[in-house]
Protein backbone atom coordinates (compact mmCIF):
# COMPACT_ATOMS: atom_id res chain seq x y z
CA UNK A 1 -16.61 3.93 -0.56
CA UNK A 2 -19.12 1.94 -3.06
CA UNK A 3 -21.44 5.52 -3.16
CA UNK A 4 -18.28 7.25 -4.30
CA UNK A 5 -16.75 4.62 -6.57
CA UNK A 6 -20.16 4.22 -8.64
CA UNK A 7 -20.67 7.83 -8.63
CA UNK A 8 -17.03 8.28 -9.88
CA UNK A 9 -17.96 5.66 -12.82
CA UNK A 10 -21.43 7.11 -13.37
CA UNK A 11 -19.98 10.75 -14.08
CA UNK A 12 -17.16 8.66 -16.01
CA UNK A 13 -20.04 7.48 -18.55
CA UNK A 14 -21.71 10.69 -19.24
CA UNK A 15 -24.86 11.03 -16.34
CA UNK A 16 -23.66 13.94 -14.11
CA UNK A 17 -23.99 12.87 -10.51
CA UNK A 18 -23.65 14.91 -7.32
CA UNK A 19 -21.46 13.18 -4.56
CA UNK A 20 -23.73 14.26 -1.93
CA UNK A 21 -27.62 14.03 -1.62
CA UNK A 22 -28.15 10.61 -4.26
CA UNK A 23 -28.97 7.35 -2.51
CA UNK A 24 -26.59 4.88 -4.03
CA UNK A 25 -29.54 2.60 -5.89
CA UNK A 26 -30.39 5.44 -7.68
CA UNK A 27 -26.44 5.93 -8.76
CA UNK A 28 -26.34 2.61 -10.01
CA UNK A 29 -29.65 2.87 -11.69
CA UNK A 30 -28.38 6.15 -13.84
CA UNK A 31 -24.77 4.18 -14.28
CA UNK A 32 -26.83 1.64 -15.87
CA UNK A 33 -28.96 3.52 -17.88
CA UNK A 34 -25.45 6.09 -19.16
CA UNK A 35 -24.16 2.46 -20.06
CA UNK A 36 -26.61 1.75 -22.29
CA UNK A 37 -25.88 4.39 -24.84
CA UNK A 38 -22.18 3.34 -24.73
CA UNK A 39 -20.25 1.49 -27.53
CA UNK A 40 -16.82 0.55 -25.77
CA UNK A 41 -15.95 -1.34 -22.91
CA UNK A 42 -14.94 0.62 -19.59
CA UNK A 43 -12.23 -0.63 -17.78
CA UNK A 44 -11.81 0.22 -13.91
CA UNK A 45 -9.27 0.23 -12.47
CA UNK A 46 -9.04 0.37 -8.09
CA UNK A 47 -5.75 1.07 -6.95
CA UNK A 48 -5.69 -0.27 -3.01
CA UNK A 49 -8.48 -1.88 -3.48
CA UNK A 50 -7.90 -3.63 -0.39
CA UNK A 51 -8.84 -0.61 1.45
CA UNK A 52 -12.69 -1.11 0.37
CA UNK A 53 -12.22 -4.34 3.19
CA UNK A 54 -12.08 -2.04 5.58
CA UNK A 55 -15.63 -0.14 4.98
CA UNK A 56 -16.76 -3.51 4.18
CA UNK A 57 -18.17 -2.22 1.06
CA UNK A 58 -15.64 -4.08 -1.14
CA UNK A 59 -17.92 -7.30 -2.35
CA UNK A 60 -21.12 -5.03 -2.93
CA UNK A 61 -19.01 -2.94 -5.17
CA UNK A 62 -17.74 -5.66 -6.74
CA UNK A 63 -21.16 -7.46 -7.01
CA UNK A 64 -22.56 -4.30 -8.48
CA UNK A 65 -19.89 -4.22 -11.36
CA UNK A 66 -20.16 -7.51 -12.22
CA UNK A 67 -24.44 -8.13 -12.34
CA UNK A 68 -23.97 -5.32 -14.75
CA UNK A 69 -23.38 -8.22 -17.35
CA UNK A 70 -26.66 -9.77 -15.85
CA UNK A 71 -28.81 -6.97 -17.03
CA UNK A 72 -26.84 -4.79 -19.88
CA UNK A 73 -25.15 -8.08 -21.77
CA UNK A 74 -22.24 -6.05 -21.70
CA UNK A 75 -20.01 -5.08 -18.34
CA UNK A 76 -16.74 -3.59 -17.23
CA UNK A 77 -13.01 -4.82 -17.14
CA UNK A 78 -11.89 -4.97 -13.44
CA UNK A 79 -8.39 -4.33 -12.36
CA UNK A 80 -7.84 -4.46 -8.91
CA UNK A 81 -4.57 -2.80 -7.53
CA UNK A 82 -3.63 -4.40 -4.09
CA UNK A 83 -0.69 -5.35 -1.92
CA UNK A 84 -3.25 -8.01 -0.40
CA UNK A 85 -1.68 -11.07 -1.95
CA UNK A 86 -4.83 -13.19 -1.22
CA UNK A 87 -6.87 -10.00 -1.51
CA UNK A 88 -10.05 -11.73 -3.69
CA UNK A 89 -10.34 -14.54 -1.50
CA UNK A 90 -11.23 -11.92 1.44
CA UNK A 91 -14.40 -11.21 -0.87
CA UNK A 92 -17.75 -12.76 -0.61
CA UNK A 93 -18.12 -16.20 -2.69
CA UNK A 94 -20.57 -14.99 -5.03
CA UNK A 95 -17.71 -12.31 -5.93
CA UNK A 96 -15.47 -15.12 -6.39
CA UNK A 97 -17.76 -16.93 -8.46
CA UNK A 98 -18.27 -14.18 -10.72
CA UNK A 99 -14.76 -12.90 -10.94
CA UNK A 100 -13.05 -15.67 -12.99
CA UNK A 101 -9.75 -13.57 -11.96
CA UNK A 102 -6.02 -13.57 -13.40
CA UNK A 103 -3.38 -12.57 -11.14
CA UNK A 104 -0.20 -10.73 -12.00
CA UNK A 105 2.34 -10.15 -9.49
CA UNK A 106 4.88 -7.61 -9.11
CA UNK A 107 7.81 -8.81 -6.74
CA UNK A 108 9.77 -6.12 -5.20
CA UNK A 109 12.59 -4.71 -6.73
CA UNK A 110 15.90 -7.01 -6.12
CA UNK A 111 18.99 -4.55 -5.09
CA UNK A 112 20.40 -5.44 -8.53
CA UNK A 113 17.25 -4.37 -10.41
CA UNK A 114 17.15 -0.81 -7.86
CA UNK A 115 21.11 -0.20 -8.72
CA UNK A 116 20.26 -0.34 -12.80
CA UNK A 117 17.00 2.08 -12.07
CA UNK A 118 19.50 4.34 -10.21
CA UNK A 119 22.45 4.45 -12.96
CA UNK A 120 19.46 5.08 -15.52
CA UNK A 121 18.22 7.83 -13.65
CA UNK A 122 21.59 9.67 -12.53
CA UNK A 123 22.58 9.68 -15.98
CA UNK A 124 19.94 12.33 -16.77
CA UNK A 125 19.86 13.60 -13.24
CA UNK A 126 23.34 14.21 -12.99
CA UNK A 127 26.41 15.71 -14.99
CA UNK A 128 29.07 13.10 -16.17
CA UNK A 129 31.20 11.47 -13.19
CA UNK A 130 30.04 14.03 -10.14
CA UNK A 131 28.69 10.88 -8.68
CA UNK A 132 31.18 8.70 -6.08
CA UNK A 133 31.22 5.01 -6.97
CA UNK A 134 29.67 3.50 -4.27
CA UNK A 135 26.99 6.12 -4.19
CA UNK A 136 24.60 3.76 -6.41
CA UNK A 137 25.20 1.08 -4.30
CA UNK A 138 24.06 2.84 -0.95
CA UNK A 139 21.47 4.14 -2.36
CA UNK A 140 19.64 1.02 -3.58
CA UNK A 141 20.93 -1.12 -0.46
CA UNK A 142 19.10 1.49 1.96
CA UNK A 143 16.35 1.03 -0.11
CA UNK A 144 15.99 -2.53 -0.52
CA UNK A 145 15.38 -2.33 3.10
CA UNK A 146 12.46 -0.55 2.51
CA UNK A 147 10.85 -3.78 0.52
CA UNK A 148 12.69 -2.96 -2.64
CA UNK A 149 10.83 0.36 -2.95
CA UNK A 150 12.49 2.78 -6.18
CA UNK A 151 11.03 5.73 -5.20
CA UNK A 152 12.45 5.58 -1.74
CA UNK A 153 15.99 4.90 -3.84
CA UNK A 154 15.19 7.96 -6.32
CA UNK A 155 14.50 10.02 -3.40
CA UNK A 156 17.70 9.21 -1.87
CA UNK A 157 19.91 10.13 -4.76
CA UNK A 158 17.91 13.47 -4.95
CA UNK A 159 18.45 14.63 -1.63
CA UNK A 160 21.90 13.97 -1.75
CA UNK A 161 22.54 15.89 -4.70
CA UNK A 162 20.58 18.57 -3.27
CA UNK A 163 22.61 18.17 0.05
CA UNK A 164 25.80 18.15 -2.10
CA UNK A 165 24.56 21.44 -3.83
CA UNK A 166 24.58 23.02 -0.54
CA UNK A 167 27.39 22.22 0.79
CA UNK A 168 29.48 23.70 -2.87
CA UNK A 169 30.35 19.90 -3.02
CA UNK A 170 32.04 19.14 -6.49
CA UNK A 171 31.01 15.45 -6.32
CA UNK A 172 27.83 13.50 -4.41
CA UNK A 173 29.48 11.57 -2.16
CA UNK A 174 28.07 8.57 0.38
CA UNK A 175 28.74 11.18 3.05
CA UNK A 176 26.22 13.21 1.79
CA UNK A 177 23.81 10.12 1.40
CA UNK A 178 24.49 9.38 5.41
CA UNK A 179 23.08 13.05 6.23
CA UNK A 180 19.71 12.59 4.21
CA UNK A 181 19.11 9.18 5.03
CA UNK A 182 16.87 9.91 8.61
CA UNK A 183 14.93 12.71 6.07
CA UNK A 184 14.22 9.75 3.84
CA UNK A 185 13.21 7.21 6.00
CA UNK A 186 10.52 9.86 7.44
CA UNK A 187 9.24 10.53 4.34
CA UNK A 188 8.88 6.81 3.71
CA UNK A 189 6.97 6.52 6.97
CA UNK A 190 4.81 8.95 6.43
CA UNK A 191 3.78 7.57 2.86
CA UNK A 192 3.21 4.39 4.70
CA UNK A 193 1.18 5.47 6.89
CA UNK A 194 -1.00 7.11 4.47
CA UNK A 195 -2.00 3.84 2.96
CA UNK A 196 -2.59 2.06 6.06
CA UNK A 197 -6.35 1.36 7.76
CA UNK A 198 -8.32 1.54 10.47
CA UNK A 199 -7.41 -1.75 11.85
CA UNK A 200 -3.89 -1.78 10.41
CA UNK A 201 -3.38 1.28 12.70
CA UNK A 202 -4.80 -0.31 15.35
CA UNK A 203 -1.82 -3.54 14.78
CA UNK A 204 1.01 -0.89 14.67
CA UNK A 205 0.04 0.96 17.85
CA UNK A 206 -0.39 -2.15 20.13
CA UNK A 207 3.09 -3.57 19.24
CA UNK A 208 5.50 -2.48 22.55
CA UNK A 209 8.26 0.24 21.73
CA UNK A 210 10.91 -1.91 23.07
CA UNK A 211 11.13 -6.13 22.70
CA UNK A 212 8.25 -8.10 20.95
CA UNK A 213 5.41 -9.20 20.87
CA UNK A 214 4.18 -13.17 20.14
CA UNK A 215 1.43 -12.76 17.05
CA UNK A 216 -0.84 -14.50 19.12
CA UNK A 217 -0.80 -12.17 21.86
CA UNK A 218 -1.11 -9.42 19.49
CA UNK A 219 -4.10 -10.66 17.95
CA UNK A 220 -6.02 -10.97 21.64
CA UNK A 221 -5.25 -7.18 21.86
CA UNK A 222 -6.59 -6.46 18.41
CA UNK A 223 -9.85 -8.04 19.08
CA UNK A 224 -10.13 -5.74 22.55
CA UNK A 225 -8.88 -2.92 20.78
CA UNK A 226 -11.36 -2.61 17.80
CA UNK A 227 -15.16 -3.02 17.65
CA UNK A 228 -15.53 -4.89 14.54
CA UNK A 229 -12.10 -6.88 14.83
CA UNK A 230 -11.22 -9.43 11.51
CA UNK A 231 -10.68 -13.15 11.87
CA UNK A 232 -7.03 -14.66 12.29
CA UNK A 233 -6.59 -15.30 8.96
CA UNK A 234 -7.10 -12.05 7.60
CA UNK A 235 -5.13 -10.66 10.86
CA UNK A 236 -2.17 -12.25 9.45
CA UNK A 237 -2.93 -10.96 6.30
CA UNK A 238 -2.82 -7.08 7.54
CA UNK A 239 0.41 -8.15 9.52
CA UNK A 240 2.53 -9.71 6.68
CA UNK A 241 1.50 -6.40 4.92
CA UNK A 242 2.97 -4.18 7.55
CA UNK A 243 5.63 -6.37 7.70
CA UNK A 244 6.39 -5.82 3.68
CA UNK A 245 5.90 -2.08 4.19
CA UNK A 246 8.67 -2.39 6.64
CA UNK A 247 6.82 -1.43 9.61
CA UNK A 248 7.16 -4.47 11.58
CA UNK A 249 9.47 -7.15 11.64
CA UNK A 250 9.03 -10.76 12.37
CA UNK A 251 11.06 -13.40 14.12
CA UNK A 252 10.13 -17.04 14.09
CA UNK A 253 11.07 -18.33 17.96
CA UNK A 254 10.65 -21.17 20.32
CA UNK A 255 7.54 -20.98 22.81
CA UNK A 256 8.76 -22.65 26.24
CA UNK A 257 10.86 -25.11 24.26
CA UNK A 258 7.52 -26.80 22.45
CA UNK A 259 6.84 -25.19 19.51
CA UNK A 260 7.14 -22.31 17.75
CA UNK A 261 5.53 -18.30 17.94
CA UNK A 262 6.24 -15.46 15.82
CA UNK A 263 7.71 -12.56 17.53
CA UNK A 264 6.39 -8.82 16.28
CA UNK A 265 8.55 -5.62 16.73
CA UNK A 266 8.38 -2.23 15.52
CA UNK A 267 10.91 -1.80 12.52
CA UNK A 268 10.81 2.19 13.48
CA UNK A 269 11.15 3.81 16.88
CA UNK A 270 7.67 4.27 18.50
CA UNK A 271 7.75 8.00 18.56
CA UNK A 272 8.33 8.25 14.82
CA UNK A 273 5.30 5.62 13.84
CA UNK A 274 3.03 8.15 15.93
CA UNK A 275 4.13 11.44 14.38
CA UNK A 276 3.84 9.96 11.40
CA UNK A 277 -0.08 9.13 12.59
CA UNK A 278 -0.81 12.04 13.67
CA UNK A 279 0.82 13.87 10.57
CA UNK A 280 -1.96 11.91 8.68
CA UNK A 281 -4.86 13.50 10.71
CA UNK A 282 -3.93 16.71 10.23
């Protein structure tokens, strides 16, 4: 939240501050005060910051940080963490203004770039040639599906060499890949879901366990489904992230022969996407 954020930053620059029992002016009035007898530059840095959208506390935050510069003549370095592409232009326009931003973006790993991760890794992982050949291979195929995701293709290659050290197995084999595989895609589930909102929730559990859904369709149940539902545009935002986290999949299709609609599905079976929910509330 913006109380816990500025708090976080005010403790940062030397003025104590209790989480609990401080309105938030008075936060920001210490943070500006503890800035004062500063002589570098903070940089902050808000990793998913597209989960302040949510709480719609994201452009006072933001406005906070930057009016600093307003009233201190000096300010902080914002870095903003998101796998929002158009994440800034969700903020409000004086935000915008203000933010004179520089985008850098990280494209998933290719299957290439995950198979020269793996061989880096297995060589101190692993003892010399205990590894089958295709092994590499498997492993960073499996988790290009995944949106290109290393740690799901690290994970992988441990669990099969822990799978192989069960079994007395003199070699990791693509066998022993197979076996861990289901393991790993729960895992990667679960860490999905764990970054996932309110309203991105709310998507995932209104898609049909079996066939598809058209994205219009989908967006009509939203807006029944949640109080404070977002506009299209940012609706298709949340969906083409679910979709990268390979949660969803989409299918461009003819509607009655004029036209075209995009056709949702579930990526997982139903019953997994809601253990994996409830796993996150307890």
């Amino acid at each position: 939240t913006r109380h816990a954020v500025l708090t976080e930053v005010a403790n940062f620059l030397g003025s104590p501050t209790p989480r609990r029992g401080v309105g938030t002016d008075e936060i920001y009035a210490q943070l500006l005060a503890a800035l004062q007898k500063i002589s570098f530059v903070p940089v902050i840095v808000l990793d998913e910051a597209d989960q302040l959208l949510h709480e719609e506390e994201a452009s006072k935050l933001f406005y906070d940080l930057l009016r600093v510069v307003e009233q201190q003549r000096k300010g902080f370095g914002l870095i903003f963490i998101s796998n929002v592409t158009d994440f800034v232009s969700l903020l409000d326009a004086r935000v915008r203004s203000s933010l004179a931003e520089q985008t850098v973006c990280f494209e998933p790993y290719s299957p290439m770039q995950l198979k020269d991760i793996l061989r880096a890794r297995a060589q101190y992982a692993f003892y010399p040639n205990v590894l089958d050949e295709d092994v590499v291979n498997v492993a960073a195929g499996h988790a290009a599906k995944f949106g290109g995701d290393a740690r799901v293709a690290i994970e992988c290659l441990l669990r099969a060499g822990r799978e192989a050290e069960r079994e007395n197995s003199a070699r990791v084999t693509v066998k022993h890949l197979q076996k861990i595989f289901p393991r790993v895609d729960s895992a990667a589930v679960d860490k999905a879901i764990a970054y996932l909102g309110n309203d991105e929730l709310a998507i995932l559990r209104l898609v049909p366990a079996n066939g598809a859904i058209a994205s219009g369709d989908l967006y009509a149940a939203y807006t029944q489904a949640v109080k404070k539902p977002f506009s299209q545009r940012h609706f298709r935002t949340l969906r083409a992230r679910l979709e990268r986290m390979r949660l969803i999949d989409s299918e461009v299709a003819l509607k009655n022969g004029k036209g075209r609609t995009v056709l949702i599905s579930l990526a997982f079976p139903k019953n997994k996407l809601e253990s994996a929910i409830n796993r996150r509330k307890e």
